[in-house]
N, C-alpha and C. Protein backbone atom coordinates (compact mmCIF):
# COMPACT_ATOMS: atom_id res chain seq x y z
N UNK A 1 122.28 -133.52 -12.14
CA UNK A 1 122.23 -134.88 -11.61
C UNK A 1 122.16 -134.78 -10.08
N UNK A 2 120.93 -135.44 -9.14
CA UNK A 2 121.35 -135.47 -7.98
C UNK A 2 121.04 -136.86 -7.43
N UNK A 3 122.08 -137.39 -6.39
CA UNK A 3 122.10 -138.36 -5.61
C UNK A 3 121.58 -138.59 -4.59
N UNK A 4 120.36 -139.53 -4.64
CA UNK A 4 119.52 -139.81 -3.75
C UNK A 4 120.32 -140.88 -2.80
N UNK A 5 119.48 -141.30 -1.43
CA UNK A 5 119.98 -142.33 -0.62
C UNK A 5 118.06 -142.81 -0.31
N UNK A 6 118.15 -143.80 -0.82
CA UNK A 6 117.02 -144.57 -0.20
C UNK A 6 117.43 -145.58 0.67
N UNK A 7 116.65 -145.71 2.13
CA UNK A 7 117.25 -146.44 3.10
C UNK A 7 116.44 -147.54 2.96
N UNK A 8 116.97 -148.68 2.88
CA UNK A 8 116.57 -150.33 2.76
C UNK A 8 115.05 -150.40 3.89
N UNK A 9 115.41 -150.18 4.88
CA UNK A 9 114.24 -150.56 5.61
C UNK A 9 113.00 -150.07 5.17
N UNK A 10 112.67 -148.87 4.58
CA UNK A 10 111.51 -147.62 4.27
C UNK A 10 111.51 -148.92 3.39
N UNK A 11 111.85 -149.10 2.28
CA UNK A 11 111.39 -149.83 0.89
C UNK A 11 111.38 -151.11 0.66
N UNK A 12 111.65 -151.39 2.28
CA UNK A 12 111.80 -152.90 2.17
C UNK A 12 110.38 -153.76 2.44
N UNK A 13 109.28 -152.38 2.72
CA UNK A 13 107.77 -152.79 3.24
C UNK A 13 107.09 -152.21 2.36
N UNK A 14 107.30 -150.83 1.58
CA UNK A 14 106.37 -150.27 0.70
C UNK A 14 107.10 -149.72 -0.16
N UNK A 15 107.84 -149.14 -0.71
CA UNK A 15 108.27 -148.70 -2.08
C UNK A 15 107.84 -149.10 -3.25
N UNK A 16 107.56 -148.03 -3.99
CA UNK A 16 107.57 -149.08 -5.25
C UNK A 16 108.73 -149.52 -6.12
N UNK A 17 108.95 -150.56 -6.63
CA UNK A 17 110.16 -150.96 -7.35
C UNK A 17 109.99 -150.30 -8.81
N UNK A 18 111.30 -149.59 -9.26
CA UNK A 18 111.51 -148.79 -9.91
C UNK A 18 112.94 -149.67 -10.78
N UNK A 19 113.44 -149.38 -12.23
CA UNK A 19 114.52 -149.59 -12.84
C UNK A 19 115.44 -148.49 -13.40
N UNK A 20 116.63 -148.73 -13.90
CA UNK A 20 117.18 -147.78 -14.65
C UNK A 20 116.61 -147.42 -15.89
N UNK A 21 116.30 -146.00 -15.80
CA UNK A 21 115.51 -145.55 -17.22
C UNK A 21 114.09 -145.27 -16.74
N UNK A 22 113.69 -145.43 -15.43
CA UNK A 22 112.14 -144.99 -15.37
C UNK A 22 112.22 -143.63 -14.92
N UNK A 23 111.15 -143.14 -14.42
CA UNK A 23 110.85 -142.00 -14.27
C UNK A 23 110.50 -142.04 -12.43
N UNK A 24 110.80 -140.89 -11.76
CA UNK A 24 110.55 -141.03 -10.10
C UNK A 24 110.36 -140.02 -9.80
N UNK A 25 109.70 -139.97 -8.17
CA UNK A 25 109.23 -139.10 -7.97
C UNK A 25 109.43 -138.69 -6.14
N UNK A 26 110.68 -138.64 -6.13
CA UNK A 26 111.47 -138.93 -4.68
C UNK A 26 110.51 -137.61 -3.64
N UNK A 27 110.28 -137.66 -2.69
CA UNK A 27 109.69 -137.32 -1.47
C UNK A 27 111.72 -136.67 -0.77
N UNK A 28 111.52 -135.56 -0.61
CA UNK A 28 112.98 -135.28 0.08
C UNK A 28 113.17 -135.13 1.56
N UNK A 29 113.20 -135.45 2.49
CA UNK A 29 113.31 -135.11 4.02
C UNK A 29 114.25 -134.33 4.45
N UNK A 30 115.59 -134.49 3.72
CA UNK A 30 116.81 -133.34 3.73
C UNK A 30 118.22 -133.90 3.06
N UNK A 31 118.32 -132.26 2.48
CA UNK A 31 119.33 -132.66 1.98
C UNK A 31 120.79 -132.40 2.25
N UNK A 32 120.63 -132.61 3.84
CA UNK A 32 121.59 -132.64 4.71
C UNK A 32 121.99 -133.97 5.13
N UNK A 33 122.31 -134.84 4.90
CA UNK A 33 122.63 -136.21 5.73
C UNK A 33 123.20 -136.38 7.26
N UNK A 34 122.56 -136.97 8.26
CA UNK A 34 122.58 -136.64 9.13
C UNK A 34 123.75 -137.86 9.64
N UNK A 35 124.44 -137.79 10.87
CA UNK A 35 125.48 -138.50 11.93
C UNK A 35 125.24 -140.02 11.49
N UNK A 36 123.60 -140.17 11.52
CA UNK A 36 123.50 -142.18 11.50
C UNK A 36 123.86 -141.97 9.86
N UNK A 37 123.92 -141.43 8.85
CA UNK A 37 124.06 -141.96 7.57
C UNK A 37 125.56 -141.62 7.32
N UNK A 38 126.20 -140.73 8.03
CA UNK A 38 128.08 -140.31 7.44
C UNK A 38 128.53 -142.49 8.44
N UNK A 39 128.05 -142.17 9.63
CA UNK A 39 128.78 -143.78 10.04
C UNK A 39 128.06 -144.29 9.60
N UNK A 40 127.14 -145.21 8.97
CA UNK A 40 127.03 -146.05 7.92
C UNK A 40 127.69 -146.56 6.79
N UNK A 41 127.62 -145.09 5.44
CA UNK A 41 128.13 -145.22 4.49
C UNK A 41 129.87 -144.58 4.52
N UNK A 42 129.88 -144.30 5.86
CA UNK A 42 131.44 -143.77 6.25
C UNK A 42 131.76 -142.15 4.75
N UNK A 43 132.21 -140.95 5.78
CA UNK A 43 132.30 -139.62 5.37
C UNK A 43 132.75 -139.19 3.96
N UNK A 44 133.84 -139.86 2.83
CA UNK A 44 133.72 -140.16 1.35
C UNK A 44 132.61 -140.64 0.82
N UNK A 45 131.88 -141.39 0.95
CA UNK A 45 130.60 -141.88 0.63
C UNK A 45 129.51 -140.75 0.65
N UNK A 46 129.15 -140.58 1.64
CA UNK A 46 128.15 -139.60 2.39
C UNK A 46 128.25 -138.07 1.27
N UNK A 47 129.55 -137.98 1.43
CA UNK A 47 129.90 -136.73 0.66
C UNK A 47 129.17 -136.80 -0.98
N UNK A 48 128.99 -137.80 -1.21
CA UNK A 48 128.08 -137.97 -2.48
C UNK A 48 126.62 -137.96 -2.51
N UNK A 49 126.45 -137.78 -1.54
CA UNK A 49 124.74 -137.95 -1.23
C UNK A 49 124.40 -136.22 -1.31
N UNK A 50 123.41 -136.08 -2.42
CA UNK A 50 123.14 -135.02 -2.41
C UNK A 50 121.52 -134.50 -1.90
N UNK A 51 120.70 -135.58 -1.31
CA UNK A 51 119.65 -136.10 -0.89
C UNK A 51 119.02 -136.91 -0.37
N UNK A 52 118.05 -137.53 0.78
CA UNK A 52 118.09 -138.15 1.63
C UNK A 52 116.24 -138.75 1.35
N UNK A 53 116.12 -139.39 0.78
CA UNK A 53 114.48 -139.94 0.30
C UNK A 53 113.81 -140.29 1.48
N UNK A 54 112.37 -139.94 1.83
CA UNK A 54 111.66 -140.59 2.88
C UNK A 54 110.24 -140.50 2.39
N UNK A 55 109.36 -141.87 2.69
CA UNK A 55 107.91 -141.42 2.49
C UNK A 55 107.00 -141.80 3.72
N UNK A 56 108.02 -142.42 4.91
CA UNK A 56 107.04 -142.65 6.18
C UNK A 56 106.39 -141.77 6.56
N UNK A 57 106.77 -140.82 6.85
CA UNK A 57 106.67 -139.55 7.75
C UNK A 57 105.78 -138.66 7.63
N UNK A 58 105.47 -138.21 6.22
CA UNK A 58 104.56 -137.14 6.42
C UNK A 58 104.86 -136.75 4.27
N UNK A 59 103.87 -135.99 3.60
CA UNK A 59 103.77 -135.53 2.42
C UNK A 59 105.26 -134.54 2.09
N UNK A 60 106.66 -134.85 2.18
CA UNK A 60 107.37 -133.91 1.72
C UNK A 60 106.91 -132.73 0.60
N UNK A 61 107.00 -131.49 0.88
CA UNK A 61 107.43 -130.37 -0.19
C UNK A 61 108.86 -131.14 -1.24
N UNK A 62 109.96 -131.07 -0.93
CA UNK A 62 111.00 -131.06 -1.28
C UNK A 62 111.14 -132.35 -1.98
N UNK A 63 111.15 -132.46 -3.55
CA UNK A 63 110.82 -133.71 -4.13
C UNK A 63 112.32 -133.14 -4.89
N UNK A 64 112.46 -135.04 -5.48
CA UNK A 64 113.29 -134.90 -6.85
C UNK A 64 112.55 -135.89 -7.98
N UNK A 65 113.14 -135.34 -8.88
CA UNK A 65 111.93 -135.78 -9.69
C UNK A 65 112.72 -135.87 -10.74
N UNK A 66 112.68 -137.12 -11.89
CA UNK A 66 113.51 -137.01 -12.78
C UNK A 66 113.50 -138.76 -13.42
N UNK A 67 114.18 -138.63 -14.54
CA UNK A 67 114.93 -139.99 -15.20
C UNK A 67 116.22 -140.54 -14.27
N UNK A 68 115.71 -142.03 -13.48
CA UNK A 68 116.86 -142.68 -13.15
C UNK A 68 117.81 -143.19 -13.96
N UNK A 69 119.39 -142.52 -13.93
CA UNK A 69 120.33 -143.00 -14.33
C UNK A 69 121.61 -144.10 -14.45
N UNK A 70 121.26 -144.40 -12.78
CA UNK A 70 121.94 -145.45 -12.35
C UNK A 70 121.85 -145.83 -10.78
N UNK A 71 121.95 -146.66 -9.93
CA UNK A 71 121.40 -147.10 -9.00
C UNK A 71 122.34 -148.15 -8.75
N UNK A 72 122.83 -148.08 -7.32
CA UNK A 72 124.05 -149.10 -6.95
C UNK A 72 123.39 -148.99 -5.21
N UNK A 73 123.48 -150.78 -5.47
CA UNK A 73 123.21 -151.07 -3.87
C UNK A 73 124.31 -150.66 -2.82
N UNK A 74 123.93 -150.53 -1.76
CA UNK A 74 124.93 -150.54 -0.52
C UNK A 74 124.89 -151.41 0.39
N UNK A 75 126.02 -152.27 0.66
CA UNK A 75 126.03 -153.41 1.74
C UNK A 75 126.84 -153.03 2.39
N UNK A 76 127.02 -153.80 3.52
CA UNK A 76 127.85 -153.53 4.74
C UNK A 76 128.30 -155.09 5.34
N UNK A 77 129.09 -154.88 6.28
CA UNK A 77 129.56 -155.85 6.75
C UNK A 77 128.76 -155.54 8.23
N UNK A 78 128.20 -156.59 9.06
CA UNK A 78 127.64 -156.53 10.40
C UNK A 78 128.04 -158.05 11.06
N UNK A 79 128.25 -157.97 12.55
CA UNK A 79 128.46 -158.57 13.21
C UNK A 79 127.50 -159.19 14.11
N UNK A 80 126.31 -160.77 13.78
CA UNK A 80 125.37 -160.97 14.47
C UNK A 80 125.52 -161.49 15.68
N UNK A 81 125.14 -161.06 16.60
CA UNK A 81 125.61 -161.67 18.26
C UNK A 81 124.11 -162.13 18.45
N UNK A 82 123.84 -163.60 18.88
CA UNK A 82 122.90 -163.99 20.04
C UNK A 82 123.41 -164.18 21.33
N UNK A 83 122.27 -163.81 21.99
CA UNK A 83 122.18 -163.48 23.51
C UNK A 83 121.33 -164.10 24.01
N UNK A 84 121.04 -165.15 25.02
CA UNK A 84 119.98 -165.52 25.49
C UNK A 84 118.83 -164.74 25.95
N UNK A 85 118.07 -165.02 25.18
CA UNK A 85 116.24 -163.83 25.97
C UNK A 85 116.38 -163.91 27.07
N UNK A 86 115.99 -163.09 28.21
CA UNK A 86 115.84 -163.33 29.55
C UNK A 86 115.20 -162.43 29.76
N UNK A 87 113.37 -162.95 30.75
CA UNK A 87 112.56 -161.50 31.00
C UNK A 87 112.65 -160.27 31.08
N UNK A 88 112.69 -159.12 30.76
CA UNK A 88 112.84 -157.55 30.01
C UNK A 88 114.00 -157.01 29.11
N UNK A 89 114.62 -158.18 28.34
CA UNK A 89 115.44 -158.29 27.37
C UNK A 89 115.01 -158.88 26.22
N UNK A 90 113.99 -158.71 25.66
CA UNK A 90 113.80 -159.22 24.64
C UNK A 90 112.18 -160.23 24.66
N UNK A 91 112.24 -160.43 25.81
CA UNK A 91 111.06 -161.10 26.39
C UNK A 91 110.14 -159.99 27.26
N UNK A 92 109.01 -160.30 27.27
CA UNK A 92 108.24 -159.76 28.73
C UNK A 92 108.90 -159.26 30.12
N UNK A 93 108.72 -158.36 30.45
CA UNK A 93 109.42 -158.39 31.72
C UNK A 93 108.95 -159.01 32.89
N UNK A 94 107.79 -159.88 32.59
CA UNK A 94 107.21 -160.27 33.68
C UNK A 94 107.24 -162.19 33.46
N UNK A 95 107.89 -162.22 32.17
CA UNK A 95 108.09 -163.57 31.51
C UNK A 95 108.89 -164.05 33.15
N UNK A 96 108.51 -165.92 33.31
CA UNK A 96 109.44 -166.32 33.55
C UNK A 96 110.19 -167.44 32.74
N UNK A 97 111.49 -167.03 32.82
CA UNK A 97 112.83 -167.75 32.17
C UNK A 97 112.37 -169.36 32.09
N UNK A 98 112.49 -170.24 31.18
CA UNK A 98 112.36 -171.58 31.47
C UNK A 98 113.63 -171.89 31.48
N UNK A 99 113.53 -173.13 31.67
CA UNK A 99 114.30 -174.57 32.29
C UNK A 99 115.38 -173.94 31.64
N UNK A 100 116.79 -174.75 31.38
CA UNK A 100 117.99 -175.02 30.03
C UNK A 100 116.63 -176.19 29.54
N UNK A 101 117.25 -176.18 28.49
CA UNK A 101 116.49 -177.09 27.65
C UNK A 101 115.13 -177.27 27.43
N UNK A 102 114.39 -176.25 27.83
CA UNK A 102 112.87 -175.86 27.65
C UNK A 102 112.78 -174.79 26.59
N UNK A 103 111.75 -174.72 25.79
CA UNK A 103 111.06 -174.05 24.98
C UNK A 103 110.35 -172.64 25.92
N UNK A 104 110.54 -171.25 25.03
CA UNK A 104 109.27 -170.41 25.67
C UNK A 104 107.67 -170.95 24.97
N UNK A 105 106.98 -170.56 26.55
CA UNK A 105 105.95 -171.47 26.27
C UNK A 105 105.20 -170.67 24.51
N UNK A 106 104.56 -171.60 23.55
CA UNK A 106 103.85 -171.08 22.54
C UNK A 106 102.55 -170.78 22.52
N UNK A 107 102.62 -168.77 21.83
CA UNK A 107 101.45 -167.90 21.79
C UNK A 107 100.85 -168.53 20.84
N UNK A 108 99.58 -169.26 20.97
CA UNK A 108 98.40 -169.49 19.96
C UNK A 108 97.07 -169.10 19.70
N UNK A 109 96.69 -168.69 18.69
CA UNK A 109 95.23 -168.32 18.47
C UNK A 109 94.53 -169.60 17.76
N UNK A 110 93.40 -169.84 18.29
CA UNK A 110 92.66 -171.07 18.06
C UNK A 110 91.87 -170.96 16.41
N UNK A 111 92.17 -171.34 15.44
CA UNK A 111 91.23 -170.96 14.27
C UNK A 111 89.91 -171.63 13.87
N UNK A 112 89.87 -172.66 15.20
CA UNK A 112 88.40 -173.64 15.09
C UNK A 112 88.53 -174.57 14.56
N UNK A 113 88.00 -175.53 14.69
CA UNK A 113 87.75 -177.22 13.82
C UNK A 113 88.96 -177.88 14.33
N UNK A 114 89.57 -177.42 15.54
CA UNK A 114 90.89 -178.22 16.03
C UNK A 114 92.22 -177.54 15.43
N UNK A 115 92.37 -176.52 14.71
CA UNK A 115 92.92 -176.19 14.09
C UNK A 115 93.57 -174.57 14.54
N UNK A 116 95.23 -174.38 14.89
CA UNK A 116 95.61 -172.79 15.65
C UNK A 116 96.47 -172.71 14.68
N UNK A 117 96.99 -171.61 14.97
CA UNK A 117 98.27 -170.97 14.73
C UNK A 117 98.78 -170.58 15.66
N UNK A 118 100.36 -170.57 15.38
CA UNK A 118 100.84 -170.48 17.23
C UNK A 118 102.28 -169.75 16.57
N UNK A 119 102.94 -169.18 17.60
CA UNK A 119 104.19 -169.04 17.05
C UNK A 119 105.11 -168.65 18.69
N UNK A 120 106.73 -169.36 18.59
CA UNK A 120 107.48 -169.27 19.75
C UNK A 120 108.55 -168.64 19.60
N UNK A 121 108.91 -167.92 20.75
CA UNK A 121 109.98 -166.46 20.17
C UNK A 121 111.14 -167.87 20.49
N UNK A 122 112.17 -167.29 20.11
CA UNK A 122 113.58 -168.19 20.12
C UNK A 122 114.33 -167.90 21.43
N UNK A 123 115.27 -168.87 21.58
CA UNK A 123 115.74 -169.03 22.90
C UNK A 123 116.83 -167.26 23.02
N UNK A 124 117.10 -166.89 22.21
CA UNK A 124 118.17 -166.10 21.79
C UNK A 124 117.52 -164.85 21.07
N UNK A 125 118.27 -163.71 21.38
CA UNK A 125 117.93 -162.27 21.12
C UNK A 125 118.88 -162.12 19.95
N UNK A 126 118.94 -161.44 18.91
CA UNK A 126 119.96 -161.68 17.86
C UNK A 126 120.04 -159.92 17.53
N UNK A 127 121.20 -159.41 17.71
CA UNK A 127 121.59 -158.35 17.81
C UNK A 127 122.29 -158.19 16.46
N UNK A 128 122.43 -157.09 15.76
CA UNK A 128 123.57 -156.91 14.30
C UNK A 128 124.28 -155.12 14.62
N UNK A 129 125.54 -155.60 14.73
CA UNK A 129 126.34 -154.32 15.11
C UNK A 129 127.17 -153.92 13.22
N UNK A 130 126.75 -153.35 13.02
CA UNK A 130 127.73 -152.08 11.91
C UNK A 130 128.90 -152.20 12.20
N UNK A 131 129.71 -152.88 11.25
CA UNK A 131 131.43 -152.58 11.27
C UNK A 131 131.79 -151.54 10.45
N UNK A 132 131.82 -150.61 11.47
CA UNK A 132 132.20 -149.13 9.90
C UNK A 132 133.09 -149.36 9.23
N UNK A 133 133.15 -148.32 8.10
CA UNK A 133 134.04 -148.89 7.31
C UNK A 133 134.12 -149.78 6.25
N UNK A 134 132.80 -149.98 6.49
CA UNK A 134 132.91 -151.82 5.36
C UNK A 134 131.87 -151.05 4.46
N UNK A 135 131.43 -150.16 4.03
CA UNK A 135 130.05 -150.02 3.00
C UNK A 135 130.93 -150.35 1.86
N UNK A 136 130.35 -150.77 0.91
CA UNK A 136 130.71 -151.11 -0.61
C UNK A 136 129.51 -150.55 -1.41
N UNK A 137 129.66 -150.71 -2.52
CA UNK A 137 128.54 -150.52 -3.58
C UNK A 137 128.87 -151.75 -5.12
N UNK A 138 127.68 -151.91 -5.37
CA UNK A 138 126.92 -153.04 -6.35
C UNK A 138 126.65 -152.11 -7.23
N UNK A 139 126.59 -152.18 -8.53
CA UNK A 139 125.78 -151.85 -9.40
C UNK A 139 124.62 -152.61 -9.47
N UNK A 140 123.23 -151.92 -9.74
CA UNK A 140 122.01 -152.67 -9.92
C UNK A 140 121.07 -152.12 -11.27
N UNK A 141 120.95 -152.91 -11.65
CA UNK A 141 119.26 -152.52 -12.40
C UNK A 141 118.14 -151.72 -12.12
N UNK A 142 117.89 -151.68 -10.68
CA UNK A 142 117.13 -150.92 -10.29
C UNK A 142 116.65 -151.52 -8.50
N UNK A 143 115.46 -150.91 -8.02
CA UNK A 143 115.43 -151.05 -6.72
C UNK A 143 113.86 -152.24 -6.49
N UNK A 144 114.41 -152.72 -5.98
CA UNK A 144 112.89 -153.80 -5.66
C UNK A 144 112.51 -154.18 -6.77
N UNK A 145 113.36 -154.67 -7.73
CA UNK A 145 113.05 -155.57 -9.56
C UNK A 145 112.58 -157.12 -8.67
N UNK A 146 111.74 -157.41 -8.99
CA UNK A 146 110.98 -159.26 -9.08
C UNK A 146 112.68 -159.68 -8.53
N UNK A 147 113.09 -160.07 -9.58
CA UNK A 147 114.66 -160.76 -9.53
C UNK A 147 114.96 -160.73 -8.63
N UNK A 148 115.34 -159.46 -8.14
CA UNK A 148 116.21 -158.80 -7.04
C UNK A 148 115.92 -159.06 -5.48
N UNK A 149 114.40 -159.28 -5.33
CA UNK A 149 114.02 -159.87 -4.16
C UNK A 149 114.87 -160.57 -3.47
N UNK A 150 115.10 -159.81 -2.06
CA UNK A 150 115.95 -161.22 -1.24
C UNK A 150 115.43 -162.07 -0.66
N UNK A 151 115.84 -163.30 -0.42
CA UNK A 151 115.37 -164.55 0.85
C UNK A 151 116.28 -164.05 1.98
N UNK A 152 115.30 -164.62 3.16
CA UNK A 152 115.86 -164.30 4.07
C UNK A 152 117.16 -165.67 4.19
N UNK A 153 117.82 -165.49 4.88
CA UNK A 153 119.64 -166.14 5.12
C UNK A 153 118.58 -167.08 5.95
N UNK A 154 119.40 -168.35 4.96
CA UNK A 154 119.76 -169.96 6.23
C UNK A 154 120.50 -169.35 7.35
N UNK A 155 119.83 -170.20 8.22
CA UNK A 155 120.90 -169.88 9.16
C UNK A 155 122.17 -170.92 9.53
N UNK A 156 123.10 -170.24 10.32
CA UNK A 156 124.66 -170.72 10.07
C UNK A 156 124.22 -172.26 10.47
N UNK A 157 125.35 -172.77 9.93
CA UNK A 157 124.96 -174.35 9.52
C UNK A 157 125.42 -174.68 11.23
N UNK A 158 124.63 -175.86 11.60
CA UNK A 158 124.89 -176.58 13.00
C UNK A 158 124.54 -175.64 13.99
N UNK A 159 123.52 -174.85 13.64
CA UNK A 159 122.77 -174.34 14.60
C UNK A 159 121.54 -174.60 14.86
N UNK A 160 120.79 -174.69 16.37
CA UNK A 160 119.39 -175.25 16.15
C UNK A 160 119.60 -174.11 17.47
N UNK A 161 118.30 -175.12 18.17
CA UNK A 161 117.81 -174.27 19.28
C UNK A 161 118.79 -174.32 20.96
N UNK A 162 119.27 -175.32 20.49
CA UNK A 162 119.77 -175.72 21.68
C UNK A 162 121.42 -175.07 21.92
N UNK A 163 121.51 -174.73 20.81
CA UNK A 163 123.32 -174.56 20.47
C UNK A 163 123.39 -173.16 21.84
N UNK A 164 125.07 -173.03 21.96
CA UNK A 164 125.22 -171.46 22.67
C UNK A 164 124.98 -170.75 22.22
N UNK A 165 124.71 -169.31 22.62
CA UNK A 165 124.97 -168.62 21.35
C UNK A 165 126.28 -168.23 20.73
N UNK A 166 125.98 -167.17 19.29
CA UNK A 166 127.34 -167.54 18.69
C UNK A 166 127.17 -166.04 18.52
N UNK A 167 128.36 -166.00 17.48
CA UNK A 167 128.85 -164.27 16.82
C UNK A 167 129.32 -164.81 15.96
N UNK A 168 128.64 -164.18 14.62
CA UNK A 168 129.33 -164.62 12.90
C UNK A 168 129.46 -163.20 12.39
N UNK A 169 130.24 -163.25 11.04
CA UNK A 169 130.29 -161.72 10.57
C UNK A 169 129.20 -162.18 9.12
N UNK A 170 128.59 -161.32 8.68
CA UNK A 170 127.68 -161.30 7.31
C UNK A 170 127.88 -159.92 6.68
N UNK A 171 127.06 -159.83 5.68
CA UNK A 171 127.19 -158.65 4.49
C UNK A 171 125.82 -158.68 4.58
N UNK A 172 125.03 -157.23 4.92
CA UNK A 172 123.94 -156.53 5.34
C UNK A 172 123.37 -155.58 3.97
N UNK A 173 122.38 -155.62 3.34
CA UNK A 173 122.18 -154.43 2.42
C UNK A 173 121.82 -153.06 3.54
N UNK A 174 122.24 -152.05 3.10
CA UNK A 174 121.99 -150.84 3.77
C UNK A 174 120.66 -149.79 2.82
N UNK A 175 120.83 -149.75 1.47
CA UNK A 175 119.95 -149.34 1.06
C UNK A 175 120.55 -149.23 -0.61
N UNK A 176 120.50 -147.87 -1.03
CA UNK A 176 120.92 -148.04 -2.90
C UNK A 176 121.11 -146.32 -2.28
N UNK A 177 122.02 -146.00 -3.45
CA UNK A 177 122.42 -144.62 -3.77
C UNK A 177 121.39 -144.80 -5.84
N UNK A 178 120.81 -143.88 -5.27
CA UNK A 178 119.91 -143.45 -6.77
C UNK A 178 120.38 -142.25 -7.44
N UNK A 179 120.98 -142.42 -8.71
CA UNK A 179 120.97 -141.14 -9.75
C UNK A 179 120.37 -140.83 -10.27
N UNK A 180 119.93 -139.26 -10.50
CA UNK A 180 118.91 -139.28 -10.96
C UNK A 180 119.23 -137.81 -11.69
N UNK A 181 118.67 -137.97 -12.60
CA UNK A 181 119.17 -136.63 -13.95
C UNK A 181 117.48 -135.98 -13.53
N UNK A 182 117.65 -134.41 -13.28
CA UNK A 182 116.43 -133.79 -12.76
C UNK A 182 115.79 -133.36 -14.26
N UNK A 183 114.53 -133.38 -13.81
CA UNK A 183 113.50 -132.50 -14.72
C UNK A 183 113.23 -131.28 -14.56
């Protein structure tokens, strides 16, 4: 049996979604877990990871390959801070700052017949800090199931554009620990 770590972000754009009971074909990068994954899933955790999945990067040699046995998400607790944008923080560095109570001006592309698309970055830079310590685990069905799809979070109630900014605490997915019985 070995324990994979697939990291949320890699599979959150291309993976394919897989269930308990299929068959996989993990890409290995190492099966050393490195400093950012022991503070994440904090050093008991980590210690279970017997493999580290990646397919950005390049054709791994080092595959696992096998019948998935079981598959449990990992969340975390994170702390979201907004910060006001201000030119080479998040903005242009050559941006200038508008008014209080002004909009950054909106990037549009014209699509013809009177008709754009436009879109305006927000008054606020939104930062998410890791409270170690907090990883948990979910049991799941599997990774990227239809169902399982997330929406992205309302945001905190009585907030618009104009508000200060704030600091709330939330529960973050980090990725899934995959079992997997080898072939």
């Amino acid at each position: 049996m070995t324990r994979v770590w697939l990291t949320q972000w890699e599979w959150s754009c291309c993976g394919d979604g897989f269930a308990v009971g299929d068959e996989v074909d993990f890409g290995i990068a190492t099966r050393s877990p490195d400093r950012s994954l022991v503070e994440l899933l904090g050093p008991a955790l980590v210690a279970t990871v017997d493999a580290v999945e990646s397919h950005h990067e390049e054709e791994f040699v080092d595959r696992v390959r096998g019948r998935v046995t079981a598959v449990q998400v990992v969340v975390h607790e994170v702390v979201e801070r907004q910060s006001l944008r201000r030119p080479g923080h998040g903005a242009p560095p050559d941006a200038t700052m508008p008014a209080d109570g002004e909009e950054w001006p909106i990037v549009r592309r014209d699509l013809g017949g009177g008709m754009f698309a436009g879109t305006r970055p927000s008054r606020y830079v939104i930062e998410m800090v890791l409270v170690p310590g907090t990883a948990t685990l979910q049991p799941a069905g599997g990774v990227r199931l239809p169902a399982e799809e997330s929406e992205t979070p309302a945001p905190p109630a009585g907030s618009h554009q104009g508000d200060p900014p704030i600091e709330r605490a939330s529960r973050s997915l980090a990725g899934w620990l995959v079992d997997v019985e080898d072939r």
